[in-house]
PDB file of N, CA and C in Angstrom:
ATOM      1  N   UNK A   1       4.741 -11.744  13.919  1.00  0.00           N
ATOM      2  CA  UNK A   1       6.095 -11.362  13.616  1.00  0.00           C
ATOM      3  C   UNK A   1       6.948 -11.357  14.879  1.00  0.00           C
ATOM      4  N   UNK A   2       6.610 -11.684  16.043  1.00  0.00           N
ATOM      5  CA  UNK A   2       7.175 -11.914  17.323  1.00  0.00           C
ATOM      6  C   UNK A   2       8.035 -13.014  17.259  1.00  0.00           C
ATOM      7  N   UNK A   3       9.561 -12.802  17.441  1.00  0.00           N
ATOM      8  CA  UNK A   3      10.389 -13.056  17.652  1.00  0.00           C
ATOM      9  C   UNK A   3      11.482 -13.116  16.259  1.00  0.00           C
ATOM     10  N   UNK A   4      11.049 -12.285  15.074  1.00  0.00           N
ATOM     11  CA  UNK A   4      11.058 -11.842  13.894  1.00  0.00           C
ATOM     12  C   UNK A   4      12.263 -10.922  13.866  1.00  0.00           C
ATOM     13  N   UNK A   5      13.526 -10.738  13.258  1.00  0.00           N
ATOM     14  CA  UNK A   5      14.235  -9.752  13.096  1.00  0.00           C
ATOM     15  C   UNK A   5      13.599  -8.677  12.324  1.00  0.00           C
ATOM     16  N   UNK A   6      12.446  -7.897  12.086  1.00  0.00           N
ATOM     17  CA  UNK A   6      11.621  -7.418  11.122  1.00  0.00           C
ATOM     18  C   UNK A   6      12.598  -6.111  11.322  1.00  0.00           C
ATOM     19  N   UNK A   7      12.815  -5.373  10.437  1.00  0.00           N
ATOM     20  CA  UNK A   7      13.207  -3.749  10.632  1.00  0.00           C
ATOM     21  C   UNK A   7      12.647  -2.813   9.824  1.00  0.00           C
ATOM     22  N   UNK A   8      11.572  -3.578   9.197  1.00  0.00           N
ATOM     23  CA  UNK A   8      11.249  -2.499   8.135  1.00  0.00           C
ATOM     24  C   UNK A   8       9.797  -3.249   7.191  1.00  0.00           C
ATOM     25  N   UNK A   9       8.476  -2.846   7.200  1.00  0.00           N
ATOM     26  CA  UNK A   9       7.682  -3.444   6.176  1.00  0.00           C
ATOM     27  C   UNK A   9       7.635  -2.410   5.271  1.00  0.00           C
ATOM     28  N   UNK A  10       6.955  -3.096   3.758  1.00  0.00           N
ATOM     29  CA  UNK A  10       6.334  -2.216   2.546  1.00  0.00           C
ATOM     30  C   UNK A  10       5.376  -2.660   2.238  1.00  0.00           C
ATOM     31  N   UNK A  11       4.187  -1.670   1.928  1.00  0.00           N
ATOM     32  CA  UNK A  11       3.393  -2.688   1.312  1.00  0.00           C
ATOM     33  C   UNK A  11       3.388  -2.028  -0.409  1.00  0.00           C
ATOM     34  N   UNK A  12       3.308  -2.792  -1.252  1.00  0.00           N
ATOM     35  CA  UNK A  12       3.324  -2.420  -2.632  1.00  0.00           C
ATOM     36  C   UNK A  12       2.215  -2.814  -3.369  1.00  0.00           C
ATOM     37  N   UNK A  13       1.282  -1.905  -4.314  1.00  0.00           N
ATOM     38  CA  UNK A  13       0.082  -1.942  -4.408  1.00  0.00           C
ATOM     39  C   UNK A  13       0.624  -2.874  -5.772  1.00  0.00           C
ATOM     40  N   UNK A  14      -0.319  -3.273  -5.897  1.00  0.00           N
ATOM     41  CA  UNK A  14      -0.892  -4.634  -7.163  1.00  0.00           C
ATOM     42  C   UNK A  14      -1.883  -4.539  -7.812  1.00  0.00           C
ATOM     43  N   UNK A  15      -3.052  -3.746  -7.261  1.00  0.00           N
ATOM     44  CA  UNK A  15      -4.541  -3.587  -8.247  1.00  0.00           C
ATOM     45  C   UNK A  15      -4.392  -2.368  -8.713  1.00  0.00           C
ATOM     46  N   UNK A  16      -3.674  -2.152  -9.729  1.00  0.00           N
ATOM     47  CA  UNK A  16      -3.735  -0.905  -9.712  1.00  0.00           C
ATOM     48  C   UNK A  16      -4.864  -1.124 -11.178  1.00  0.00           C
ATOM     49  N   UNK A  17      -5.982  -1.777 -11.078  1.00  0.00           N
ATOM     50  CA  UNK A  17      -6.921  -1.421 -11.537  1.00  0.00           C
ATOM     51  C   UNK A  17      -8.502  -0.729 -10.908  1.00  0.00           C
ATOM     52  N   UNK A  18      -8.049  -0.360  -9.361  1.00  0.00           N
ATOM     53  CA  UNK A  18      -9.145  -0.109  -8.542  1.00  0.00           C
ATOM     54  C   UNK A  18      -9.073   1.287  -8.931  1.00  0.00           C
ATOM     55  N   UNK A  19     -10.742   1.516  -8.690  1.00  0.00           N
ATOM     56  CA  UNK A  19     -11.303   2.952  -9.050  1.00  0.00           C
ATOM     57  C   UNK A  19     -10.808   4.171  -8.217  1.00  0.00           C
ATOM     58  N   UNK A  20     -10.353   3.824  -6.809  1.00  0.00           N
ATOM     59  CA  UNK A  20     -10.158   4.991  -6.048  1.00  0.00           C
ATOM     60  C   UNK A  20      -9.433   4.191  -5.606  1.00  0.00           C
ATOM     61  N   UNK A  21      -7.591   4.178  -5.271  1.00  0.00           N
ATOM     62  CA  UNK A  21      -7.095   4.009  -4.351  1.00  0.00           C
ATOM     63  C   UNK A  21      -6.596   4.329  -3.110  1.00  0.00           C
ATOM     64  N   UNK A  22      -7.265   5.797  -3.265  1.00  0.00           N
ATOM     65  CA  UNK A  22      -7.306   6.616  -1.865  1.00  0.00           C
ATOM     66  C   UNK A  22      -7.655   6.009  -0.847  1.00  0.00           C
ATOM     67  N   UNK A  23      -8.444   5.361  -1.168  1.00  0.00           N
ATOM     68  CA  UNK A  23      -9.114   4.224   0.277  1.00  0.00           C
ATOM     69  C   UNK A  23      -8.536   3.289   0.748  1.00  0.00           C
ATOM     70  N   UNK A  24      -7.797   2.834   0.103  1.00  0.00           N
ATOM     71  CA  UNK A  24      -6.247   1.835   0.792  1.00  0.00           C
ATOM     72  C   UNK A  24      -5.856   2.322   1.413  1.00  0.00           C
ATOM     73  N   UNK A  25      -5.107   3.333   0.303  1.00  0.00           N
ATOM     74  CA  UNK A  25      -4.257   4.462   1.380  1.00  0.00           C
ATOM     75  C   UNK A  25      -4.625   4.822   2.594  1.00  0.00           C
ATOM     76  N   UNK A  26      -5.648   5.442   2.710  1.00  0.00           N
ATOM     77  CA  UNK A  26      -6.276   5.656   4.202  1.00  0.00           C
ATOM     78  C   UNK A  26      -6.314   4.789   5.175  1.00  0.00           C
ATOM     79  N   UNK A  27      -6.600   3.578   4.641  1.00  0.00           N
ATOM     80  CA  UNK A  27      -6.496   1.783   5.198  1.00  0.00           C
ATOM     81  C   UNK A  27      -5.190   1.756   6.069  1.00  0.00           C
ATOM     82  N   UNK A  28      -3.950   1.895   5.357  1.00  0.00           N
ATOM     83  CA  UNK A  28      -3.146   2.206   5.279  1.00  0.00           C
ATOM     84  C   UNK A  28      -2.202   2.808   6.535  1.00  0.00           C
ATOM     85  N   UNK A  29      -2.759   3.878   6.102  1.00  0.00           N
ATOM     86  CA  UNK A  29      -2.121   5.101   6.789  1.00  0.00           C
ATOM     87  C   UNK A  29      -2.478   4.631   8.539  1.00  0.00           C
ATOM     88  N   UNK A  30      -4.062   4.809   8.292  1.00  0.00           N
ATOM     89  CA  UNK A  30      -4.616   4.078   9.380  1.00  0.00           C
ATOM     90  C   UNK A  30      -3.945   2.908  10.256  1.00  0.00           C
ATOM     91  N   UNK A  31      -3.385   1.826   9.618  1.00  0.00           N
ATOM     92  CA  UNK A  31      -2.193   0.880  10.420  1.00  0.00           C
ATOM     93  C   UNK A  31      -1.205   1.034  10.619  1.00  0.00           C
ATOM     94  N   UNK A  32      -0.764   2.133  10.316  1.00  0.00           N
ATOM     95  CA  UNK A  32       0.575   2.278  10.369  1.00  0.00           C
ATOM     96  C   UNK A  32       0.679   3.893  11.545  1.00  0.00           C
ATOM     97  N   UNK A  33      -0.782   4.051  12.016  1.00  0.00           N
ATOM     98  CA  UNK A  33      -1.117   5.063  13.215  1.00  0.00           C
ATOM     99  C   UNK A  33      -1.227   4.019  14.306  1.00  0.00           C
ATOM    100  N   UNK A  34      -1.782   3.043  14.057  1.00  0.00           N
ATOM    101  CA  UNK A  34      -2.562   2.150  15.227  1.00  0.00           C
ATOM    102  C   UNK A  34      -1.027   1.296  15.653  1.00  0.00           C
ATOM    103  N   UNK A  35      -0.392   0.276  14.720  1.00  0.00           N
ATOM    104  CA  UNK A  35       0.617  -0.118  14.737  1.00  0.00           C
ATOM    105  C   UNK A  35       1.613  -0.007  14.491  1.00  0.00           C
ATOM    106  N   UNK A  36       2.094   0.890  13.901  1.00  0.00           N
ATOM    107  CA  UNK A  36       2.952   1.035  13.564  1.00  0.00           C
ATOM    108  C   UNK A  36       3.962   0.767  11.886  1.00  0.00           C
ATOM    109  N   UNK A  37       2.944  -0.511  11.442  1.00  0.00           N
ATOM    110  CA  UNK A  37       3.153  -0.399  10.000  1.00  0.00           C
ATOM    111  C   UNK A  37       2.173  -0.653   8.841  1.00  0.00           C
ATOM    112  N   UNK A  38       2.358  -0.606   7.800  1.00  0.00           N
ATOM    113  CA  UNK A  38       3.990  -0.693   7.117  1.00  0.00           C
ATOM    114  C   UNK A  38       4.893   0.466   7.354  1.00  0.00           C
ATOM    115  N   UNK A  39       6.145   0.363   6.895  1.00  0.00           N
ATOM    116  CA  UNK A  39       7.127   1.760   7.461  1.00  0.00           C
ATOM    117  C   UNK A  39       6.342   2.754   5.962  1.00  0.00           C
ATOM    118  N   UNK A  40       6.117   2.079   4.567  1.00  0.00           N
ATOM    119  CA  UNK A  40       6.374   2.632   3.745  1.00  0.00           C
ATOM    120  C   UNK A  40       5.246   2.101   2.870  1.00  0.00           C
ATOM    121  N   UNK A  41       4.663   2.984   1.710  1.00  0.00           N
ATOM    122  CA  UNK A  41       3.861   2.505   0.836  1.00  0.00           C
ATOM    123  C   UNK A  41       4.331   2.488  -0.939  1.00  0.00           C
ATOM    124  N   UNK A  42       4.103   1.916  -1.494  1.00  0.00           N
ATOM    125  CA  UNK A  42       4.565   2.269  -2.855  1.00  0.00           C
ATOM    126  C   UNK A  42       3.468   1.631  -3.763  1.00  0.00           C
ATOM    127  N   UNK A  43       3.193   2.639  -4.729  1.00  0.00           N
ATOM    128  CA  UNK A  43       1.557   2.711  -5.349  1.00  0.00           C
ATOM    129  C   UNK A  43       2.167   1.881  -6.793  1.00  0.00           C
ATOM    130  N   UNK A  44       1.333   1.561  -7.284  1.00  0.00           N
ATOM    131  CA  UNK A  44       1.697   0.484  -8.392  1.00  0.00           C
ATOM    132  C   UNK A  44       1.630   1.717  -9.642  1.00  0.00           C
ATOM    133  N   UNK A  45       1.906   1.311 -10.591  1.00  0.00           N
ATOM    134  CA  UNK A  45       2.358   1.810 -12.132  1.00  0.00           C
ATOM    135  C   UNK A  45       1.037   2.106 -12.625  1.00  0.00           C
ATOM    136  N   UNK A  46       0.679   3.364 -12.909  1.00  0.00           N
ATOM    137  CA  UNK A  46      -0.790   3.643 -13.801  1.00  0.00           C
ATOM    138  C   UNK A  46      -0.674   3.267 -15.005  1.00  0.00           C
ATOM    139  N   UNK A  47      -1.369   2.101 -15.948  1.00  0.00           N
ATOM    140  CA  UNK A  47      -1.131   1.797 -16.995  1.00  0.00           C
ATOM    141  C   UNK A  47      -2.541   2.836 -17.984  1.00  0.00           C
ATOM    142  N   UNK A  48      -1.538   3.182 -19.304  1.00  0.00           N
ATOM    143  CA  UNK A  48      -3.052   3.893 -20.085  1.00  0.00           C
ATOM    144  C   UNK A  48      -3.679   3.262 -20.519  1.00  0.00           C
ATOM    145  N   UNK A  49      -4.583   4.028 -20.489  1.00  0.00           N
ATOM    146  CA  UNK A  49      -6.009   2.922 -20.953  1.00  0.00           C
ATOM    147  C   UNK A  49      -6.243   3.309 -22.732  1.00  0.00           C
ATOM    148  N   UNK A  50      -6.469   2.324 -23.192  1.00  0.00           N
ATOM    149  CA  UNK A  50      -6.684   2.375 -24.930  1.00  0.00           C
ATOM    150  C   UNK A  50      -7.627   3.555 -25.403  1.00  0.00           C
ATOM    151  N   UNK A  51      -7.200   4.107 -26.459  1.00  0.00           N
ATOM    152  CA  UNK A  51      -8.175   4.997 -26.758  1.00  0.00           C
ATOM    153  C   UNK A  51      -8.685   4.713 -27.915  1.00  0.00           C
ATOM    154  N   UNK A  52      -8.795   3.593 -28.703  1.00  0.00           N
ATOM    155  CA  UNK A  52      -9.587   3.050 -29.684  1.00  0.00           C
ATOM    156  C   UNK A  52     -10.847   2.312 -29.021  1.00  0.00           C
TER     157      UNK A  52
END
């Protein structure tokens, strides 16, 4: 991203069929200690699951 007008990343979750997404998050959080990003996270839509 060097030489990039960047001012801002997101990352926006997509699997939101994984069993624990806490562990991204932590992933996560984790790069954005080391480097600095993403600025921001946004977790994807919990869809319900069928009850038939």
């Amino acid at each position: 991203m060097e030489g990039l007008p960047v001012v801002a990343t997101v990352h926006v979750q997509a699997n939101n069929g994984a069993p624990d997404a806490s562990s991204e998050t932590e992933w996560l959080a984790g790069l954005a200690r080391e480097i600095g990003l993403p600025d921001t996270v946004v977790g994807g839509p919990i869809s319900p699951r069928p009850t038939s």
